[in-house]
Protein backbone atom coordinates (compact mmCIF):
# COMPACT_ATOMS: atom_id res chain seq x y z
CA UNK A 1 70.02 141.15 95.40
CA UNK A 2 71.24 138.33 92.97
CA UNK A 3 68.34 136.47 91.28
CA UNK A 4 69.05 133.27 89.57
CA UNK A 5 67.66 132.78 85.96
CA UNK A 6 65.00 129.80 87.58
CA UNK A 7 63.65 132.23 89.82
CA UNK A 8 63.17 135.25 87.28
CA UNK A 9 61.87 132.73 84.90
CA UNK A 10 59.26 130.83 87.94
CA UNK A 11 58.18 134.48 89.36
CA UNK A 12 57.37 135.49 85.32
CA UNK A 13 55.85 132.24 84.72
CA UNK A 14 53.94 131.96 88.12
CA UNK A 15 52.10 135.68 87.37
CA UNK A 16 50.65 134.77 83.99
CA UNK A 17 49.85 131.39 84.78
CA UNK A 18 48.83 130.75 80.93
CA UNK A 19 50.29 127.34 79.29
CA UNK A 20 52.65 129.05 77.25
CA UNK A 21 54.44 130.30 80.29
CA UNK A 22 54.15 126.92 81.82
CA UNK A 23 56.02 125.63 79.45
CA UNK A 24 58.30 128.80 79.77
CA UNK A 25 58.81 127.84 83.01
CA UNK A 26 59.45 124.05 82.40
CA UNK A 27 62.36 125.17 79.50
CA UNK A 28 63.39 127.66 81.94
CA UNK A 29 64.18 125.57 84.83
CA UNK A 30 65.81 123.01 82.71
CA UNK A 31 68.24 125.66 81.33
CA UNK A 32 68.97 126.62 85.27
CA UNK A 33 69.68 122.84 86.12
CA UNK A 34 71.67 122.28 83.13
CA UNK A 35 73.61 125.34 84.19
CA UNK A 36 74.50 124.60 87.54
CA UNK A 37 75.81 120.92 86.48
CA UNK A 38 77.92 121.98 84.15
CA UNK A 39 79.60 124.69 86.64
CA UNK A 40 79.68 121.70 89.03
CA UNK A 41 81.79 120.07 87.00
CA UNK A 42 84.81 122.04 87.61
CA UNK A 43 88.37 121.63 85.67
CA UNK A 44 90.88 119.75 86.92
CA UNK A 45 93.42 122.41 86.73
CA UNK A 46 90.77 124.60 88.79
CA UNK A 47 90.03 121.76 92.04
CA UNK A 48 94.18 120.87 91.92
CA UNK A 49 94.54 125.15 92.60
CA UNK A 50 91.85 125.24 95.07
CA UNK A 51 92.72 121.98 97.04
CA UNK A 52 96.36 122.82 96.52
CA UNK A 53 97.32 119.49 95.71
CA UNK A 54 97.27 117.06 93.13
CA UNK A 55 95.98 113.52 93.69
CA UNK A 56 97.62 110.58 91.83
CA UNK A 57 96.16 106.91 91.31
CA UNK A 58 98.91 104.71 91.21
CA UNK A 59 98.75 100.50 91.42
CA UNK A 60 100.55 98.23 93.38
CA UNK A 61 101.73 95.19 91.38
CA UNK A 62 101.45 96.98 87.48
CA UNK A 63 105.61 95.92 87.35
CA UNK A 64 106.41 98.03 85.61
CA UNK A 65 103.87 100.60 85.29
CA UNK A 66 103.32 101.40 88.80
CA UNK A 67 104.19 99.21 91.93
CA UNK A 68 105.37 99.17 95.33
CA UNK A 69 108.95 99.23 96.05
CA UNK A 70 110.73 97.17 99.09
CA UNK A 71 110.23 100.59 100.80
CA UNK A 72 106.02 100.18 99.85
CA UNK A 73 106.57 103.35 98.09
CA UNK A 74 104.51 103.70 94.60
CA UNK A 75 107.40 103.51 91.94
CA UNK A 76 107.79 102.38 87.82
CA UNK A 77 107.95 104.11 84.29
CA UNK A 78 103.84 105.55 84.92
CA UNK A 79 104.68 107.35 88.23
CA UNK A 80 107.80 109.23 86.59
CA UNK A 81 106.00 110.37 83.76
CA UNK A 82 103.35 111.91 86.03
CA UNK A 83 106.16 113.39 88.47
CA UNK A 84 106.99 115.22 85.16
CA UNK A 85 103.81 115.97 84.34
CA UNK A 86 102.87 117.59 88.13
CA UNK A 87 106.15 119.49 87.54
CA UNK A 88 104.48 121.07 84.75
CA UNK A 89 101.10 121.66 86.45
CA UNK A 90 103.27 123.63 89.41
CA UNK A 91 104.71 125.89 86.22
CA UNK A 92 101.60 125.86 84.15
CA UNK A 93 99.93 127.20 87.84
CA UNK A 94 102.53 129.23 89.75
CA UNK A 95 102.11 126.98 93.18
CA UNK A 96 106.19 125.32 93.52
CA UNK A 97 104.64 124.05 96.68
CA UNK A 98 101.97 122.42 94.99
CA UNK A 99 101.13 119.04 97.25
CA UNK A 100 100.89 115.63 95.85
CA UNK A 101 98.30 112.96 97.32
CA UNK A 102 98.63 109.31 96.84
CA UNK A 103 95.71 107.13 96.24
CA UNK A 104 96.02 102.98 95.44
CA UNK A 105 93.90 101.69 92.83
CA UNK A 106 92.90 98.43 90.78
CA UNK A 107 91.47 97.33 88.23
CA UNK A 108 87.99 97.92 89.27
CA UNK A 109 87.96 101.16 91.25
CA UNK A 110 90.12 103.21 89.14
CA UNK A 111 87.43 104.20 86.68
CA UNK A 112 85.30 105.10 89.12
CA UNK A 113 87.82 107.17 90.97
CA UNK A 114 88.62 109.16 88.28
CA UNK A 115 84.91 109.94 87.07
CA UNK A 116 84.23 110.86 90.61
CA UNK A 117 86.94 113.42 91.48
CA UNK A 118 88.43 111.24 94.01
CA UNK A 119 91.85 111.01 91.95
CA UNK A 120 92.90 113.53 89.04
CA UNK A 121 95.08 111.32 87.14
CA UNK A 122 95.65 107.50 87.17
CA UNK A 123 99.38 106.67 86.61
CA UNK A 124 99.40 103.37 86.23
CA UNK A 125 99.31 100.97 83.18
CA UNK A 126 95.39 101.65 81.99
CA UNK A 127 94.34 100.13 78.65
CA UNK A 128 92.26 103.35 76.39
CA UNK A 129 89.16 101.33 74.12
CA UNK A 130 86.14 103.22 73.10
CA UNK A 131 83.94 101.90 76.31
CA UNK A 132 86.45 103.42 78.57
CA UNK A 133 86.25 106.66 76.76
CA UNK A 134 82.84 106.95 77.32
CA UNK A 135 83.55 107.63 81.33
CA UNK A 136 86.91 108.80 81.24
CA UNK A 137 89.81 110.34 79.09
CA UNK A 138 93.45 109.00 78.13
CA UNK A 139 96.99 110.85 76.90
CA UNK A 140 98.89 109.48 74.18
CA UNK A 141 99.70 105.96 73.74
CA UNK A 142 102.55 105.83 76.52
CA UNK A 143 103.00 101.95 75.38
CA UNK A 144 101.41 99.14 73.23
CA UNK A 145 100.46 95.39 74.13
CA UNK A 146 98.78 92.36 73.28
CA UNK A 147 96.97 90.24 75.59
CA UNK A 148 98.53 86.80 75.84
CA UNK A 149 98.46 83.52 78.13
CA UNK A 150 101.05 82.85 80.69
CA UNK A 151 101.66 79.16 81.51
CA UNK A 152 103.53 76.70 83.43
CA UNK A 153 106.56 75.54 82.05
CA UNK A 154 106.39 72.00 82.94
CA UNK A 155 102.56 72.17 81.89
CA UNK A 156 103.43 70.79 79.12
CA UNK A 157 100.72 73.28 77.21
CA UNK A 158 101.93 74.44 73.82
CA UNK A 159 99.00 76.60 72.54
CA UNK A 160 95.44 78.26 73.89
CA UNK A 161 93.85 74.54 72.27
CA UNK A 162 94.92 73.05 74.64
CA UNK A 163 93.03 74.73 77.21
CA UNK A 164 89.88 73.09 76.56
CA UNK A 165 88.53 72.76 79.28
CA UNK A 166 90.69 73.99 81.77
CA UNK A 167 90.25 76.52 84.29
CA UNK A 168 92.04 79.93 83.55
CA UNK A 169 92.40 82.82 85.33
CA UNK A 170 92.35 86.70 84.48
CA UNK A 171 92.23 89.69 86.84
CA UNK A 172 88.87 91.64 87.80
CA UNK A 173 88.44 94.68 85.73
CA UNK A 174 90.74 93.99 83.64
CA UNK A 175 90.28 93.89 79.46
CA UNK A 176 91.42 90.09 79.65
CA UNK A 177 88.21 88.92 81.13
CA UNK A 178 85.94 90.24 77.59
CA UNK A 179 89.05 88.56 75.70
CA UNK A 180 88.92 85.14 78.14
CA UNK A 181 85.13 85.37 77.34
CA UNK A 182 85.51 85.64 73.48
CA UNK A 183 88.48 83.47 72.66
CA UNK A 184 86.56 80.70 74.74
CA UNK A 185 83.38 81.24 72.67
CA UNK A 186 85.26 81.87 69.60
CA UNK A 187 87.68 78.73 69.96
CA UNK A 188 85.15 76.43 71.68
CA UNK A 189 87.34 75.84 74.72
CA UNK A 190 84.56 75.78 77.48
CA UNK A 191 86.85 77.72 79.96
CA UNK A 192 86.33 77.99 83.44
CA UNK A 193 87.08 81.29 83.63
CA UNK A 194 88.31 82.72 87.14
CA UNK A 195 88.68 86.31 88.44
CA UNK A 196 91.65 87.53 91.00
CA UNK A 197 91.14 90.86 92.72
CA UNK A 198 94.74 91.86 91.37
CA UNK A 199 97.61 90.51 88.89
CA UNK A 200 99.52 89.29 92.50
CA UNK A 201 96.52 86.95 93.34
CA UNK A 202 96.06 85.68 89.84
CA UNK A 203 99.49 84.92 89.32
CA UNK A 204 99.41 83.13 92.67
CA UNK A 205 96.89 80.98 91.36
CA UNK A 206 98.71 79.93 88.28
CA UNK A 207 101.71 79.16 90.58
CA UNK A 208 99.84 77.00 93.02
CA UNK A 209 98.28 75.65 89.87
CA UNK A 210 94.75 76.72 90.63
CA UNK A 211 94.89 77.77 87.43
CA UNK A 212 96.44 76.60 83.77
CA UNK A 213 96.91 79.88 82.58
CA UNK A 214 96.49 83.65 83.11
CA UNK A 215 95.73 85.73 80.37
CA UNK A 216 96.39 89.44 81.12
CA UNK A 217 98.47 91.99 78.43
CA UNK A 218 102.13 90.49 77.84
CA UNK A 219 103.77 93.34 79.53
CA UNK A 220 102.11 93.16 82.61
CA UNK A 221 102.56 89.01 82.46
CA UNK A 222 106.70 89.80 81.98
CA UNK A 223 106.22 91.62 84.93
CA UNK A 224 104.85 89.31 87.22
CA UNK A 225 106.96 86.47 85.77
CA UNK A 226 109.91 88.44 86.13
CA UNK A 227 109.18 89.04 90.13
CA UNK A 228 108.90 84.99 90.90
CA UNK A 229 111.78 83.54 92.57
CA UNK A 230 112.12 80.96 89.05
CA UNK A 231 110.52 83.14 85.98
CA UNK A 232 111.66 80.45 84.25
CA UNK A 233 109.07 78.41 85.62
CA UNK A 234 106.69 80.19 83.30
CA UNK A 235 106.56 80.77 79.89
CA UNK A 236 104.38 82.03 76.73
CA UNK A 237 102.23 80.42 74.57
CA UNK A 238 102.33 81.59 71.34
CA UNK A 239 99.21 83.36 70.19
CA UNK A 240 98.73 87.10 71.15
CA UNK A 241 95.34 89.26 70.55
CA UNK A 242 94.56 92.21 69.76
CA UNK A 243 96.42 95.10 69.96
CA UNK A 244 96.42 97.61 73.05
CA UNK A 245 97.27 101.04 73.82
CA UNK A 246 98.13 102.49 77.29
CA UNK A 247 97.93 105.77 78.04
CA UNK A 248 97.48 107.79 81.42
CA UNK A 249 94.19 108.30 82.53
CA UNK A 250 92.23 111.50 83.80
CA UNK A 251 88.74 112.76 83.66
CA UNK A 252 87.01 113.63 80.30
CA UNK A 253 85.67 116.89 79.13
CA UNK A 254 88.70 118.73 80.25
CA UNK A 255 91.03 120.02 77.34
CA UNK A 256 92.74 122.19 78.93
CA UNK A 257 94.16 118.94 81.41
CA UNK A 258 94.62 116.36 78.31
CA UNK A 259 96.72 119.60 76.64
CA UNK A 260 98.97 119.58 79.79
CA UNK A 261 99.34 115.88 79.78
CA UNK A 262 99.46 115.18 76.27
CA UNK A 263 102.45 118.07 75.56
CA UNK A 264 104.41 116.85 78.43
CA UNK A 265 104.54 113.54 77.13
CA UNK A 266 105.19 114.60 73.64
CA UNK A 267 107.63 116.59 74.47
CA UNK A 268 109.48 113.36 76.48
CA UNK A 269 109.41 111.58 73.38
CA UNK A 270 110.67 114.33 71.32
CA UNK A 271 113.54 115.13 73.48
CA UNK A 272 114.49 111.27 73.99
CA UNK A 273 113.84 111.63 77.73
CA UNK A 274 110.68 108.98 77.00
CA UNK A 275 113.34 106.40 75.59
CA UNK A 276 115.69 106.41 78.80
CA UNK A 277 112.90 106.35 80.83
CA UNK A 278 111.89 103.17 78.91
CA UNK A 279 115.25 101.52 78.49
CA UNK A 280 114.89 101.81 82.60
CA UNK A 281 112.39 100.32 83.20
CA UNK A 282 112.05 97.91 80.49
CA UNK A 283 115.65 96.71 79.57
CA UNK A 284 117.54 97.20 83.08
CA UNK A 285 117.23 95.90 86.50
CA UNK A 286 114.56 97.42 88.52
CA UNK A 287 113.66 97.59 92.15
CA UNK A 288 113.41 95.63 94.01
CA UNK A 289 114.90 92.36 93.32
CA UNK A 290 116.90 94.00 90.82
CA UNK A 291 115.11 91.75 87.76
CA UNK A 292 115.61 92.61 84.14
CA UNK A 293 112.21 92.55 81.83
CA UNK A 294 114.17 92.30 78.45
CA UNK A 295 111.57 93.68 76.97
CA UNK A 296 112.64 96.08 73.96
CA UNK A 297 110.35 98.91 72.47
CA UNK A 298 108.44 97.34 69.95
CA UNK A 299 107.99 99.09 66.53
CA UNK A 300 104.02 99.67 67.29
CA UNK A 301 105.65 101.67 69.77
CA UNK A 302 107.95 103.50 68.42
CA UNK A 303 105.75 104.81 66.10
CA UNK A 304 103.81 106.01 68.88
CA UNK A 305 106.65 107.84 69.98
CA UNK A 306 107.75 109.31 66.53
CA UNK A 307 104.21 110.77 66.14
CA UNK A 308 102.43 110.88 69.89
CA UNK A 309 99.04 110.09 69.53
CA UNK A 310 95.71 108.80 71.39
CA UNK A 311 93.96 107.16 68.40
CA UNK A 312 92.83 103.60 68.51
CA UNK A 313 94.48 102.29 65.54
């Protein structure tokens, strides 16, 4: 019969009953409870063998990260990185047949998602600070931003001063809303500052002028501008903040996931595959209106690519 190391160490404890072995008993059970968490916490690579299938966050309007197609089928630059990277998983674990799951996700959830097991990797267009890496774990920089305000053309607004007191809107979950919060405070701009469950809704309410402006990472603002019926109609204002690295997201504490993810990408940028895949999505029509971001690789990120990386700075 199998006895665990809390009940050798209770039974032990229990027949000498002296306060030494009390507190033999107290560091035992602790070492039995710290043991059985951290075998709870099983690999990624192990649950995707087991549940013989992967599962993938994706989003729905991260144009051009991850989105829905005309067909409502998850597509963008995110989603075929990760096809390559489940490719490799089916390699790295023998199983061709290996099954992929699909899972939505926003701004707020996905965190969560990922720390709880639910999804295994989020392929979508995820911002990696130091508070996120406290919960969860990102690949190399797969692109760089800078949060900036989107406005109406015929606004007439030609910088963030003249947003004084004007309400603005950012997305839920999203980095923008600490930035919203700190330019205000920072600039003395008193803005009313909304929240939109997704980037759709909150560039809805900058359309139907709810809204003055929407401050979200440039990228993801070229997207949405570029799926209006006028982008046009919106434009830039000129000051940008920060600077941001995106990378795919997946659970910490797992090395020998990040190496799988990490060297897959690498190699993509290595063997120029990363650089099509951008000049796809970033610099040619995409689905489904058939819009054009013109939207070059920036030099930030072609660093990134030269020497793939998941530092900060």
């Amino acid at each position: 019969m199998r006895i665990s190391l809390r009940q050798a160490c209770g039974a032990f404890a229990e027949n000498t009953m002296t306060p030494a072995f009390r507190i033999a008993l107290a560091c035992c059970t602790f070492a039995a409870v710290t043991a059985v968490a951290t075998d709870a916490r099983a690999q990624t690579l192990d649950k995707i063998k087991e549940a013989k299938s992967i599962a993938i966050g994706y989003r729905e309007s991260s144009i051009p990260f991850s989105y829905l197609d005309g067909e409502q089928k998850p597509i963008g630059i995110s989603m075929d990185l990760c096809r390559v990277i489940v490719d490799r998983i089916r390699q790295k674990l023998s199983m061709p047949s290996l099954a992929v799951q699909y899972q939505p996700v926003n701004s707020s959830n996905r965190i969560p998602l990922i720390a709880n097991g639910t999804i295994d990797i989020e392929c979508g267009g995820t911002a990696n600070n130091a508070e996120r890496q406290r919960v969860v774990a990102f690949s190399v920089a797969t692109f760089v931003s800078q949060p900036r305000w989107l406005v109406k053309t015929s606004s007439g607004l030609k910088s963030a001063l003249d947003l004084k007191g004007k309400p603005v809107v950012v997305t839920q979950g999203s980095n923008a809303v600490g930035f919203a919060i700190r330019i205000s405070k920072e600039n003395n701009l008193d803005l009313n500052i909304q929240q939109a469950k997704d980037h759709a809704e909150s560039m809805m309410m900058l359309d139907t002028g709810r809204a003055a402006a929407f401050l979200e990472d440039d990228i993801l603002l070229a997207g949405e501008r570029a799926s209006m019926r006028s982008p046009d109609a919106f434009t830039f204002l000129p000051e940008g903040y920060e600077t941001i690295y995106y990378g795919l997201m997946f659970r910490k504490d797992d090395p020998a996931f990040k190496a799988i993810v990490d060297d897959t990408l690498a190699g993509l940028m290595k063997g120029g595959e990363f650089t099509a895949l951008y000049r796809k999505w970033f610099e040619s029509p995409i689905p489904p209106r058939g819009v054009n971001l013109q939207f070059p690789m920036t030099e930030l990120l072609k660093a990134r690519v030269a020497n793939p990386s998941d530092k900060l700075g």
